[in-house]
N, C-alpha and C. Protein backbone atom coordinates (compact mmCIF):
# COMPACT_ATOMS: atom_id res chain seq x y z
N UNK A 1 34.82 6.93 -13.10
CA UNK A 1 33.49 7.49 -13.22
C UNK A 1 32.47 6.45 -12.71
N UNK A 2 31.75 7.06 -11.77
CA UNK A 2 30.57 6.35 -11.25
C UNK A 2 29.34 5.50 -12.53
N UNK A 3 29.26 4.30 -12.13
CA UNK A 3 28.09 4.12 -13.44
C UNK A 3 26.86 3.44 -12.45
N UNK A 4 25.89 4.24 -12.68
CA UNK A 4 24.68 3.79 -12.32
C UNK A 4 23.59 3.35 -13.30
N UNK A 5 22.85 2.05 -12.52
CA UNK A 5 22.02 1.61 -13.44
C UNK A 5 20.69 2.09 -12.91
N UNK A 6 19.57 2.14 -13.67
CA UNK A 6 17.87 2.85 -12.90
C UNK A 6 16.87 1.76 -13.61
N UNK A 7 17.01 0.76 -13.26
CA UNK A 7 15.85 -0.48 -13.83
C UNK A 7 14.48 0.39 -13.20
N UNK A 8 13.85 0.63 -14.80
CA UNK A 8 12.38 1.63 -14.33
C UNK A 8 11.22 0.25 -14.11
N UNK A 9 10.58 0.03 -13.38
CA UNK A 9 9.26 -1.33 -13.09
C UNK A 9 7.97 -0.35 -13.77
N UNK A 10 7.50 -0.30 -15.46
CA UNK A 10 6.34 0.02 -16.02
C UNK A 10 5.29 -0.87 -15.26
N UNK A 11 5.61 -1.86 -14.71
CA UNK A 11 4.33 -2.45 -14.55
C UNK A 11 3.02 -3.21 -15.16
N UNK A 12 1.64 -2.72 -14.88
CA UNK A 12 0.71 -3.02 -15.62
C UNK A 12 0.02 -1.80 -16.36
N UNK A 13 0.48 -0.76 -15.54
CA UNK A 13 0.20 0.78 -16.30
C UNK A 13 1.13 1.82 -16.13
N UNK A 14 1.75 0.82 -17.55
CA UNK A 14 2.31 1.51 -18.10
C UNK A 14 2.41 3.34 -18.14
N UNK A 15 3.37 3.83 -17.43
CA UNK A 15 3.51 5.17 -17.40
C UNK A 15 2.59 6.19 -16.99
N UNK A 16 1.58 5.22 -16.06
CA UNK A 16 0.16 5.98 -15.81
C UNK A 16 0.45 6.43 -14.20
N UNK A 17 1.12 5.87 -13.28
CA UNK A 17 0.82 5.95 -11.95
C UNK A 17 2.28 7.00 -11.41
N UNK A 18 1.34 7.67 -10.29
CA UNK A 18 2.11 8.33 -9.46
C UNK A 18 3.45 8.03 -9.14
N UNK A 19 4.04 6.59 -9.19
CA UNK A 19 5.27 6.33 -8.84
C UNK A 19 6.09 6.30 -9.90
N UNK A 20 5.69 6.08 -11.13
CA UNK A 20 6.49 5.97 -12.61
C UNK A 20 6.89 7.66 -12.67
N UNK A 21 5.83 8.53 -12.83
CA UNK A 21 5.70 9.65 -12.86
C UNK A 21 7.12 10.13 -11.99
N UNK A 22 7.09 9.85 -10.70
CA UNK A 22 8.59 10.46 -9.74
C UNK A 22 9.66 9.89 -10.43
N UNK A 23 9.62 8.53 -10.82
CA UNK A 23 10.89 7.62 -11.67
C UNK A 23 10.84 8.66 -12.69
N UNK A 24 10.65 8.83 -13.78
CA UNK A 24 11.04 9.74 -14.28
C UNK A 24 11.29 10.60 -14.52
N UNK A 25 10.92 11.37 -13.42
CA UNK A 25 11.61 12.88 -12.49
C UNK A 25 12.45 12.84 -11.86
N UNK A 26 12.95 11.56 -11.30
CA UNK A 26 14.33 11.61 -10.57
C UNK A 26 15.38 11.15 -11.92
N UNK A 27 14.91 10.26 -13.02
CA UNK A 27 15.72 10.20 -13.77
C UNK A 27 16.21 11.36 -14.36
N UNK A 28 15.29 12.34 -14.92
CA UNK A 28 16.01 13.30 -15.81
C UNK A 28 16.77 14.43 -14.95
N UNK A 29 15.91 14.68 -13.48
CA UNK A 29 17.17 15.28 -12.65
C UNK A 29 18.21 14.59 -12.59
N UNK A 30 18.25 13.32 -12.29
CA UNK A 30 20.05 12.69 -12.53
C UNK A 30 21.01 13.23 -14.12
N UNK A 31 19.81 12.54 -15.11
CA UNK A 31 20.74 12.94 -16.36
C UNK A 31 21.19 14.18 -16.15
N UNK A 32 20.48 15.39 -15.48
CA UNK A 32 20.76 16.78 -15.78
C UNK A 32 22.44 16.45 -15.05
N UNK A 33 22.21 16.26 -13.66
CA UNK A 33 23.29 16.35 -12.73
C UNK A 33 24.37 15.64 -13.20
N UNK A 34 23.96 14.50 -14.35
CA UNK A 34 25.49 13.77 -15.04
C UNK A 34 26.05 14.51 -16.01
N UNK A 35 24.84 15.48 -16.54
CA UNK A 35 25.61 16.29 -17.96
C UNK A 35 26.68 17.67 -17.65
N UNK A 36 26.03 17.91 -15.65
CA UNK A 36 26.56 19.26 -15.57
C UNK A 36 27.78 18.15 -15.05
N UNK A 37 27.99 17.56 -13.99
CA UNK A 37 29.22 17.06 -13.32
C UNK A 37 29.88 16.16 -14.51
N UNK A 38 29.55 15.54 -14.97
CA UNK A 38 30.55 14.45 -15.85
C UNK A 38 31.25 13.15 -14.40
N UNK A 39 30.67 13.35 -13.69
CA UNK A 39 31.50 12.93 -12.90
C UNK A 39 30.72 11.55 -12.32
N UNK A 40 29.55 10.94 -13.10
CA UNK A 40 28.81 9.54 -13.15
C UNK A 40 27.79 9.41 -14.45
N UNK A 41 27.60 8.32 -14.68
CA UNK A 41 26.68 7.68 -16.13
C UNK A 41 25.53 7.49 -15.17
N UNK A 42 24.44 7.58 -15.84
CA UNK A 42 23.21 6.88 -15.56
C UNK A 42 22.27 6.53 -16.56
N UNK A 43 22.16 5.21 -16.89
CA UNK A 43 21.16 4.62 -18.11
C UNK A 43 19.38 3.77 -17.19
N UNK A 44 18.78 4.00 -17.89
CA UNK A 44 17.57 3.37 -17.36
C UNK A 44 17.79 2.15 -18.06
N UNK A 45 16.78 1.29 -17.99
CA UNK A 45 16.52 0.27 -18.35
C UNK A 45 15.50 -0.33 -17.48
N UNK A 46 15.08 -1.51 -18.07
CA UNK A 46 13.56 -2.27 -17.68
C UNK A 46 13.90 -3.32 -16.61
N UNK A 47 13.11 -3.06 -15.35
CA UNK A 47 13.26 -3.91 -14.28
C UNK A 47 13.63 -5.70 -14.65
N UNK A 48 12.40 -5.53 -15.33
CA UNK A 48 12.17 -6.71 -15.71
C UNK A 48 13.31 -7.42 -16.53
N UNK A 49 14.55 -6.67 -17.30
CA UNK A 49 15.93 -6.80 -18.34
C UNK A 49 16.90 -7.21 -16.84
N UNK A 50 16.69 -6.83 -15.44
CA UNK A 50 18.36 -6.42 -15.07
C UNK A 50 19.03 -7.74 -14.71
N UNK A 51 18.29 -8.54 -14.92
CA UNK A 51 19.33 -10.00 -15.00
C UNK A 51 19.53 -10.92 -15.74
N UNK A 52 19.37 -10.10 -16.46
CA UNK A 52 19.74 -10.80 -18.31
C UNK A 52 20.88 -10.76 -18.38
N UNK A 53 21.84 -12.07 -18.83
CA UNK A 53 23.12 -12.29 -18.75
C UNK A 53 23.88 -11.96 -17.68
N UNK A 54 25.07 -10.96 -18.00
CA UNK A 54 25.92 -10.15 -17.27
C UNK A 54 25.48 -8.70 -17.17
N UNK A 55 24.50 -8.32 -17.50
CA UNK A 55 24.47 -6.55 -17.75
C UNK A 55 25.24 -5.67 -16.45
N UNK A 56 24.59 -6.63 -15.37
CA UNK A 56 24.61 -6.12 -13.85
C UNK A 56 26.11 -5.26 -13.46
N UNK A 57 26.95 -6.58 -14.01
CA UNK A 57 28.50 -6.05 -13.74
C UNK A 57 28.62 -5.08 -14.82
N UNK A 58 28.54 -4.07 -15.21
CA UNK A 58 28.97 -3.09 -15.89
C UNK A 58 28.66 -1.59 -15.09
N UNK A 59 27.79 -2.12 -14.31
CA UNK A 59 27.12 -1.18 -13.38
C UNK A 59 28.03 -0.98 -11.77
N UNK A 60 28.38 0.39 -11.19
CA UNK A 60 28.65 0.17 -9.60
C UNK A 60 27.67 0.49 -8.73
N UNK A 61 26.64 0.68 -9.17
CA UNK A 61 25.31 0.11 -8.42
C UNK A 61 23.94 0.90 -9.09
N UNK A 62 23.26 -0.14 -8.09
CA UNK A 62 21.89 -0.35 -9.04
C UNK A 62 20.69 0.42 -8.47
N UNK A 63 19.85 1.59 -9.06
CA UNK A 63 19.00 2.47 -8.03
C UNK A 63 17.92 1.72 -8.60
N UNK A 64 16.81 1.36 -8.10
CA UNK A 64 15.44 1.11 -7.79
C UNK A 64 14.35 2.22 -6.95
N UNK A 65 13.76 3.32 -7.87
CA UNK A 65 13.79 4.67 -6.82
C UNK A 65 12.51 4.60 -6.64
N UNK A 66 11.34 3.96 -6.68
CA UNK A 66 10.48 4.10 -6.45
C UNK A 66 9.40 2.34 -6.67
N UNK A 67 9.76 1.43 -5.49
CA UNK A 67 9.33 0.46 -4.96
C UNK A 67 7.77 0.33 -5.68
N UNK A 68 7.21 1.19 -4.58
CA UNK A 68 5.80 1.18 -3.97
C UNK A 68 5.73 0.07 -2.65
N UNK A 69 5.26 0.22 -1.94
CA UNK A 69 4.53 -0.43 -0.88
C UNK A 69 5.50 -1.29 -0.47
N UNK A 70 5.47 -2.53 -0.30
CA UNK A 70 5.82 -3.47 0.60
C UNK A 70 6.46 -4.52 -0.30
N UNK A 71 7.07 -4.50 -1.62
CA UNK A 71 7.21 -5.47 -2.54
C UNK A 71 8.83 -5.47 -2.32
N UNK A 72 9.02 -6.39 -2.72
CA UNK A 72 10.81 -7.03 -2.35
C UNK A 72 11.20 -6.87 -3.81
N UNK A 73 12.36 -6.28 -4.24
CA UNK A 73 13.03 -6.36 -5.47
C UNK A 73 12.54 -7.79 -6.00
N UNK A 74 12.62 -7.80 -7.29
CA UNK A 74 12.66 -8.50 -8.09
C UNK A 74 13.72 -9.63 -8.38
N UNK A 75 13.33 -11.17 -8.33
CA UNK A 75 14.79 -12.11 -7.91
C UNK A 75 15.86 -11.41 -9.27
N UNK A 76 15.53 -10.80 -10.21
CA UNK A 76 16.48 -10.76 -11.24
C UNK A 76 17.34 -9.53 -10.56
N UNK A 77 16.97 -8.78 -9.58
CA UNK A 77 17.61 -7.42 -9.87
C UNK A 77 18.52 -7.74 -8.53
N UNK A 78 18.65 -8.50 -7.63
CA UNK A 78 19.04 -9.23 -6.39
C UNK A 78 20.75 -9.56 -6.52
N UNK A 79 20.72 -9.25 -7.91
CA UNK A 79 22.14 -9.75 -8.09
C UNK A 79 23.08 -8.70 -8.71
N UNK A 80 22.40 -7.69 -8.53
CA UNK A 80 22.69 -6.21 -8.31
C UNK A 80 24.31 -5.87 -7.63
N UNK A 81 25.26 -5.31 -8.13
CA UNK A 81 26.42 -4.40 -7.01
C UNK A 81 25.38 -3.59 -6.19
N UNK A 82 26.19 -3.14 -5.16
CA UNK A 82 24.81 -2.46 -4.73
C UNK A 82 23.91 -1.80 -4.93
N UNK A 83 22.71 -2.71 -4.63
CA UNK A 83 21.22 -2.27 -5.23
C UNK A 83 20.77 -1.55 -4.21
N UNK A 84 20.28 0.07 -4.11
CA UNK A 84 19.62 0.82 -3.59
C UNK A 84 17.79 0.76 -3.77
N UNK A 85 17.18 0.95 -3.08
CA UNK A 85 15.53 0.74 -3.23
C UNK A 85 15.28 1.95 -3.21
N UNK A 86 13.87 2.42 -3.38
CA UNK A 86 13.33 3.29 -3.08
C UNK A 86 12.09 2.99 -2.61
N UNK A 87 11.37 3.26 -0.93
CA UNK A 87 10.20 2.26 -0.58
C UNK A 87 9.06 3.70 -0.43
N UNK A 88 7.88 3.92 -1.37
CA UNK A 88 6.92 4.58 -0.70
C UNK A 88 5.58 3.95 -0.49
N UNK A 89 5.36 3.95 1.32
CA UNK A 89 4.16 3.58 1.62
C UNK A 89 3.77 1.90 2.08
N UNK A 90 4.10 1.41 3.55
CA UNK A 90 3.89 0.27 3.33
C UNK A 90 2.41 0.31 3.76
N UNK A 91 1.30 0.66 3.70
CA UNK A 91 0.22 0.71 4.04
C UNK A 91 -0.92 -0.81 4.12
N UNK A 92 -0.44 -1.09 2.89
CA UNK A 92 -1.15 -2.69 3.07
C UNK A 92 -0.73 -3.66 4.60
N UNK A 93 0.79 -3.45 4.76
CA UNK A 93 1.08 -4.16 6.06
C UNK A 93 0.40 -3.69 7.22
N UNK A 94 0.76 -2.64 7.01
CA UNK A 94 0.50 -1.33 8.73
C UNK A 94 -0.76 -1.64 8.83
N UNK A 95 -1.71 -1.43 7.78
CA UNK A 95 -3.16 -1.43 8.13
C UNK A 95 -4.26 -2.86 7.81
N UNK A 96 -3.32 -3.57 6.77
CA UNK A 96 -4.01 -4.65 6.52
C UNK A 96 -5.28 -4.34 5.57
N UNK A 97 -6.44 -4.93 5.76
CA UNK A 97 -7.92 -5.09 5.17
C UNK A 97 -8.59 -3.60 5.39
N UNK A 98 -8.28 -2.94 6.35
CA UNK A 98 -8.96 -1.47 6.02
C UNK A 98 -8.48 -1.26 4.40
N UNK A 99 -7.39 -1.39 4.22
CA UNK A 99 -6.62 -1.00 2.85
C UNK A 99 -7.88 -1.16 1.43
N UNK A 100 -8.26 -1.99 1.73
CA UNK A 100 -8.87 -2.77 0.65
C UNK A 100 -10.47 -2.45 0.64
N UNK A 101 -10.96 -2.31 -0.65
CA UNK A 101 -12.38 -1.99 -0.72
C UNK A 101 -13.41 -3.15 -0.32
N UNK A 102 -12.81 -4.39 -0.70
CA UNK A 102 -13.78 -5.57 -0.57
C UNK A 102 -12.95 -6.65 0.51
N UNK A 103 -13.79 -7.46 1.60
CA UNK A 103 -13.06 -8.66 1.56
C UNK A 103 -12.40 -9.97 1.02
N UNK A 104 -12.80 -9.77 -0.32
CA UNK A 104 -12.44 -10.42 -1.15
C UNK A 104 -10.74 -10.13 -2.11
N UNK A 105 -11.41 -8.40 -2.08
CA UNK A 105 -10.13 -8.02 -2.75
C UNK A 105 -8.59 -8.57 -1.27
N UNK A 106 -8.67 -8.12 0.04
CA UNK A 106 -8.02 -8.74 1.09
C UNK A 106 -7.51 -9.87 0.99
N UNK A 107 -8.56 -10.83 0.87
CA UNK A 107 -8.51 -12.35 0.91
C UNK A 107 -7.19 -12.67 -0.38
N UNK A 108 -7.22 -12.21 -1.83
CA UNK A 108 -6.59 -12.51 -2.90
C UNK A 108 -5.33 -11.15 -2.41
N UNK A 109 -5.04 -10.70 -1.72
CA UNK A 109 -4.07 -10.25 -1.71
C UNK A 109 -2.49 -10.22 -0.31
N UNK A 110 -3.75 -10.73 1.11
CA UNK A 110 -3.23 -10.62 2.48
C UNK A 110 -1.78 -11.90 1.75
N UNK A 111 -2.38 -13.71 1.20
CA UNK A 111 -0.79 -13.83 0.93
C UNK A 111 0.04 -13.56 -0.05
N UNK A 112 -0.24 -12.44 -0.69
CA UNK A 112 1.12 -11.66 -1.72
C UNK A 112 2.43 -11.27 -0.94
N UNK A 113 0.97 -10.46 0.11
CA UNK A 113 1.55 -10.08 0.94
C UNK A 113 2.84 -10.46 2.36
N UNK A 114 2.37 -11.61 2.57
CA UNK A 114 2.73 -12.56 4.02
C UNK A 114 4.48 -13.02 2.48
N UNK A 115 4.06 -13.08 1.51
CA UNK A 115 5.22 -13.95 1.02
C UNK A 115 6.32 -12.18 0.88
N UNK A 116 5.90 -11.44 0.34
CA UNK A 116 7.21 -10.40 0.39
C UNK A 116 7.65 -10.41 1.64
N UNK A 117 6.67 -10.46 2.69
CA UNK A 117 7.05 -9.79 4.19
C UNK A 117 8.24 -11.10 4.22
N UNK A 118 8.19 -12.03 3.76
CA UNK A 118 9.06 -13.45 4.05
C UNK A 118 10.59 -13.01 3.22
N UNK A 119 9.89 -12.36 1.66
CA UNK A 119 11.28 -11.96 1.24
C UNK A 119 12.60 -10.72 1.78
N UNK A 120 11.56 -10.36 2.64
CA UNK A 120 12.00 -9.09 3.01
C UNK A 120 13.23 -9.80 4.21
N UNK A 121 12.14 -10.72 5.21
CA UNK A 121 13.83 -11.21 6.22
C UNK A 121 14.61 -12.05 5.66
N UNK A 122 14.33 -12.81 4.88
CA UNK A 122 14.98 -14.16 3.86
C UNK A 122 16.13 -13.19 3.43
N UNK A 123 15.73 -12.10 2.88
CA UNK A 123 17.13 -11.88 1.83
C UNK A 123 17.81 -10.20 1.76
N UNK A 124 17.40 -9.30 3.11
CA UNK A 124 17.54 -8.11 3.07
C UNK A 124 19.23 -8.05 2.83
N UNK A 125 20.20 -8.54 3.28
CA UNK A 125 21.61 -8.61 3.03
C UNK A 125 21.86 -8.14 1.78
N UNK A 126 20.63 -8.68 0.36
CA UNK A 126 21.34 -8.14 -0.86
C UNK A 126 21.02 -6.67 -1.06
N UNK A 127 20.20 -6.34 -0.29
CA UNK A 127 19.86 -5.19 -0.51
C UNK A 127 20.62 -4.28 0.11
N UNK A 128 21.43 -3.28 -0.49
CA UNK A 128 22.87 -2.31 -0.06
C UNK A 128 22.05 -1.07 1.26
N UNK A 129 20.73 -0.67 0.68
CA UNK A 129 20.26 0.69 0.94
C UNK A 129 18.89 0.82 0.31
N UNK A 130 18.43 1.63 1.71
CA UNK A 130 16.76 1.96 0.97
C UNK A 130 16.50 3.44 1.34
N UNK A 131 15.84 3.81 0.74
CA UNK A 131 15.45 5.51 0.72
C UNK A 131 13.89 5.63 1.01
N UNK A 132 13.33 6.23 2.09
CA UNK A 132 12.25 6.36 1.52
C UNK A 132 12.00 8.39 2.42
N UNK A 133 10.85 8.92 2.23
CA UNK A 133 10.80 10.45 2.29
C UNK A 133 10.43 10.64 3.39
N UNK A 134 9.97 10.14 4.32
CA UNK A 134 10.02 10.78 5.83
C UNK A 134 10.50 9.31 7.03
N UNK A 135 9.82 10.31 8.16
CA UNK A 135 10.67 9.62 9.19
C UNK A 135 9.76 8.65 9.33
N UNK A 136 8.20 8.86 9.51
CA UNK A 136 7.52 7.64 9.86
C UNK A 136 7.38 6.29 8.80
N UNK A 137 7.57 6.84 7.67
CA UNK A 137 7.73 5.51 7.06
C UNK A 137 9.03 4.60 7.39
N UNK A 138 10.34 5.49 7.91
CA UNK A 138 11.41 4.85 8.01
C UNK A 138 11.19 4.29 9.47
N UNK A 139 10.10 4.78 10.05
CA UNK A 139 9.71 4.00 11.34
C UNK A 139 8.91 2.27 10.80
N UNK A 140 8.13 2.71 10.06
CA UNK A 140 7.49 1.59 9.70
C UNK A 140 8.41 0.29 9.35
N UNK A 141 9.21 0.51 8.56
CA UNK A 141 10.14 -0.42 7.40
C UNK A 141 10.62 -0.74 8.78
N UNK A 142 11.13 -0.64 9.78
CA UNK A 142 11.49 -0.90 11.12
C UNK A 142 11.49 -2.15 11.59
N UNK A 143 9.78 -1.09 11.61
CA UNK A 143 8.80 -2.45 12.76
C UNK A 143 8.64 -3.24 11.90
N UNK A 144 8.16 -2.96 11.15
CA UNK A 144 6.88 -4.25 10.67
C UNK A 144 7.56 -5.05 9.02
N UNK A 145 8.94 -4.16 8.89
CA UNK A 145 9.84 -5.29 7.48
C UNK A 145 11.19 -5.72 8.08
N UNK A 146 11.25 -5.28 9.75
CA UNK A 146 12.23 -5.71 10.71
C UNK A 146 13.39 -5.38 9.59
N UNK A 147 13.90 -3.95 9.29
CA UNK A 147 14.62 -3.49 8.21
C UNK A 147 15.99 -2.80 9.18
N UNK A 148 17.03 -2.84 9.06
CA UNK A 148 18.49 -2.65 9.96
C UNK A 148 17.95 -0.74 9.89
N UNK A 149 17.94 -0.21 11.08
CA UNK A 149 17.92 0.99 10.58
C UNK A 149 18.78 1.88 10.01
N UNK A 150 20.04 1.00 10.22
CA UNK A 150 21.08 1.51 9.48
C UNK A 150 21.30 1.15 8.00
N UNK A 151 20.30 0.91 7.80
CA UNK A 151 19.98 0.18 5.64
C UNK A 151 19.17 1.64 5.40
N UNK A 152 18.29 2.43 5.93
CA UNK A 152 17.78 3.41 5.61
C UNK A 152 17.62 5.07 5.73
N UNK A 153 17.70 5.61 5.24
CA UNK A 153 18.06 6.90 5.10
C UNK A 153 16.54 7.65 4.60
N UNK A 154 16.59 8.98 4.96
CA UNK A 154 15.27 9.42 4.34
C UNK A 154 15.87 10.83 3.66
N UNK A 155 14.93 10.51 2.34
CA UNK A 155 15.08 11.56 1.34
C UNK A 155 14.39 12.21 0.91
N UNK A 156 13.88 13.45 1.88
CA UNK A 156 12.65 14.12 1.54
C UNK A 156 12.31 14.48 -0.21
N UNK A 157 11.03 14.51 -0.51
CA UNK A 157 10.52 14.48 -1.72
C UNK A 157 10.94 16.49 -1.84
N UNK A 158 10.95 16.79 -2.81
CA UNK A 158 11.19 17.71 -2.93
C UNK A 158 10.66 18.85 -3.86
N UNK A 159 10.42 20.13 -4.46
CA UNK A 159 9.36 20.83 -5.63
C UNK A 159 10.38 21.19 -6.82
N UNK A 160 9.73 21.23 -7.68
CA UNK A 160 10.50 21.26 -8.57
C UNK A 160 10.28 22.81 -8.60
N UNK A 161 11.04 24.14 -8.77
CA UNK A 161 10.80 25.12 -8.26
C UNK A 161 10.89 26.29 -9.47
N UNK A 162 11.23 25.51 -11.06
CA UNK A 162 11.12 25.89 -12.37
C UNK A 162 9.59 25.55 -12.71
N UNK A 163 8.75 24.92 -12.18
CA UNK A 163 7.39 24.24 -12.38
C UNK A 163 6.42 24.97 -11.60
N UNK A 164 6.71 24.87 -10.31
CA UNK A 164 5.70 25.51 -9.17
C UNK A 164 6.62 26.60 -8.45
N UNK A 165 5.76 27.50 -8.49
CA UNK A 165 6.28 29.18 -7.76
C UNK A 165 5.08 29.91 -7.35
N UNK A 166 5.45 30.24 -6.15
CA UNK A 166 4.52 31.20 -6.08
C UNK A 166 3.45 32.55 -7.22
N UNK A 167 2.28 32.68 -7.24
CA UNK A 167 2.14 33.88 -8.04
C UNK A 167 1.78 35.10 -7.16
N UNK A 168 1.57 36.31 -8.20
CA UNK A 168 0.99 37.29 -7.76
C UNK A 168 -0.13 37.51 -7.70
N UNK A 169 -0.96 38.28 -6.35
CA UNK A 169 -2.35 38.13 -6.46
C UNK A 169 -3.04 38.62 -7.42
N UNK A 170 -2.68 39.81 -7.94
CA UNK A 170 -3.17 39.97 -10.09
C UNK A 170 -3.31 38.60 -10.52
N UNK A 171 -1.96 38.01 -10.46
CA UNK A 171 -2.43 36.73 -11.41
C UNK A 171 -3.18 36.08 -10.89
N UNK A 172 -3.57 35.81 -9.58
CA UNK A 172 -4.45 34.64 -8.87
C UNK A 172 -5.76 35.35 -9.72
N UNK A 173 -6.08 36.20 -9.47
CA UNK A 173 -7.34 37.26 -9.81
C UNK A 173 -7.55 37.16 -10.95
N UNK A 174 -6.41 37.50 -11.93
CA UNK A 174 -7.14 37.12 -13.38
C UNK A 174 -7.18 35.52 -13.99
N UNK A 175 -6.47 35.10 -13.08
CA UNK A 175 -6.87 33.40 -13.04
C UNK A 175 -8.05 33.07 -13.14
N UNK A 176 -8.47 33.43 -11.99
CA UNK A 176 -10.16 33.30 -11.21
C UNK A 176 -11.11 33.19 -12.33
N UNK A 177 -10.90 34.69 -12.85
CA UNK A 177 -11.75 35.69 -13.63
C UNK A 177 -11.87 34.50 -15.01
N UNK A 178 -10.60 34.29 -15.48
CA UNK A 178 -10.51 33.23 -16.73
C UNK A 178 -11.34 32.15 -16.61
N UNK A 179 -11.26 31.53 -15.22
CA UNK A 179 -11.64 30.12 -15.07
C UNK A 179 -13.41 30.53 -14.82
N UNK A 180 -13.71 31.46 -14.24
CA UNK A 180 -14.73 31.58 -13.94
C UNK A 180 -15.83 31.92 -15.04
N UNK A 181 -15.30 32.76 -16.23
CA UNK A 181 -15.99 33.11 -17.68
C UNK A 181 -15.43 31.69 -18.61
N UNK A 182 -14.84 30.94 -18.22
CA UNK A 182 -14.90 29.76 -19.43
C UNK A 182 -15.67 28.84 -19.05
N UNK A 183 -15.61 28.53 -17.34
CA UNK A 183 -17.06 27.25 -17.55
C UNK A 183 -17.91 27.65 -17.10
N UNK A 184 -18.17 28.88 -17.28
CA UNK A 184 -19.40 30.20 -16.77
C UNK A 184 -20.02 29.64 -15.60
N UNK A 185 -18.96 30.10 -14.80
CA UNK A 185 -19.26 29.52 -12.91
C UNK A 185 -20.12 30.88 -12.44
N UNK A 186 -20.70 30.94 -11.53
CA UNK A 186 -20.96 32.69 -10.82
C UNK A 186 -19.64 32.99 -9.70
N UNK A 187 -19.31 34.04 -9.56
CA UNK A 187 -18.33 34.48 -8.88
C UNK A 187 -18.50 34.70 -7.22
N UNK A 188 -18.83 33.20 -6.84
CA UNK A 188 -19.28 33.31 -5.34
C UNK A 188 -18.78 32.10 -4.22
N UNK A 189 -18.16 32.15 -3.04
CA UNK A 189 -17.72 30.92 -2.68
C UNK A 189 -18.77 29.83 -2.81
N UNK A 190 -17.68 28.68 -3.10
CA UNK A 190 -17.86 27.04 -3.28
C UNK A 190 -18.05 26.62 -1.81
N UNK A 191 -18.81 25.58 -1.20
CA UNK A 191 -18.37 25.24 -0.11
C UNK A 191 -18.72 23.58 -0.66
C-alpha cells in the first residue's frame, strides 16, 4: 500500500489564503479516494514537522500541493522519498517590481527572491516532480527556474461539481428577486 505524506505550510495566515483553502480540498478529495480504493494512506502533517527525526522514511513520497510562487521547499522537507511540489504562479520573478505596491516593498523582497531562484538550480535533483495547472506556467518554471521539463506535468485545477452546478432560470429569477428585496436594491441594471 502506497503511503503518502501532505506536509500542509499554514504559514502566517493561518487557514486564511487561497492556497491553504485548495490544500485542503485536495486533501479531503485524496482521503475520499483512499477510503473508496484502500489502495494508499494519506496523513497531513505540518511543513514545518517533516524533518523531525525519521518521520520521512515511513512515507513513499512526499506531496507539497500548493507552493505558491517561486519558493523552494523547505531544507527540512528536502529529505523527502520523493517529494512532489505543487507551484502556483511565479509572478514575482516574471514580472519583478510591477508585482509590488511600493518600491520599498521590492527593495525588501527582490533578494528573497534572487536566493530561492539560487535554491531552485543548487538543489532541483531533490525534488522528484512538480505540478502546476496550465501550460504557461509550466512554460515559466522553464525559463526563468531553468526547471527539466521533464520534472513537470500540468494538472488542471478542476470544479467541484457537488458544490457548483448549473441553475435554472426560475431559480436565477427568484434569486434576483431575494437579493434584490433584502438589501432593497431597485430592479434595474448595475453598470
Amino acid at each position: 500500500m502506497l503511503r503518502i505524506n501532505m506536509p500542509i505550510d499554514y504559514g502566517s495566515f493561518a487557514q486564511a489564503t487561497s492556497l491553504n483553502l485548495i490544500t485542503r480540498k485536495l486533501y479531503f478529495e485524496m482521503a475520499k479516494k483512499m477510503n473508496d480504493s484502500k489502495s494508499f494512506t494519506v496523513t497531513a502533517t505540518l511543513l514545518q514537522d517533516s524533518g523531525l527525526g525519521d518521520v520521512n522514511r515511513h512515507y513513499d513520497c512526499t506531496i507539497i500541493p500548493n507552493m505558491g510562487g517561486y519558493k523552494f521547499p523547505l531544507e527540512s522537507s528536502l529529505h523527502s522519498k520523493n517529494l512532489i511540489v505543487g507551484i502556483v504562479g511565479i509572478d514575482e520573478v516574471v514580472l519583478g517590481r510591477e508585482v509590488y505596491k511600493s518600491e520599498t516593498d521590492w527593495k525588501r523582497n527582490e533578494p528573497i527572491i534572487k536566493d530561492e531562484l539560487k535554491k531552485w538550480e543548487e538543489d532541483i535533483e531533490k525534488v522528484s516532480h512538480i505540478h502546476v495547472s496550465n501550460t504557461p506556467e509550466k512554460n515559466q518554471l522553464i525559463e526563468y527556474l531553468k526547471i527539466p521539463e521533464q520534472k513537470i506535468s500540468i494538472i488542471p485545477y478542476g470544479v467541484d461539481h457537488d458544490l457548483f452546478r448549473p441553475i435554472s432560470d426560475n431559480t436565477k429569477i427568484k434569486q434576483r428577486e431575494t437579493i434584490l428585496k433584502k438589501y432593497k436594491l431597485d430592479d434595474f441594471p448595475y453598470l
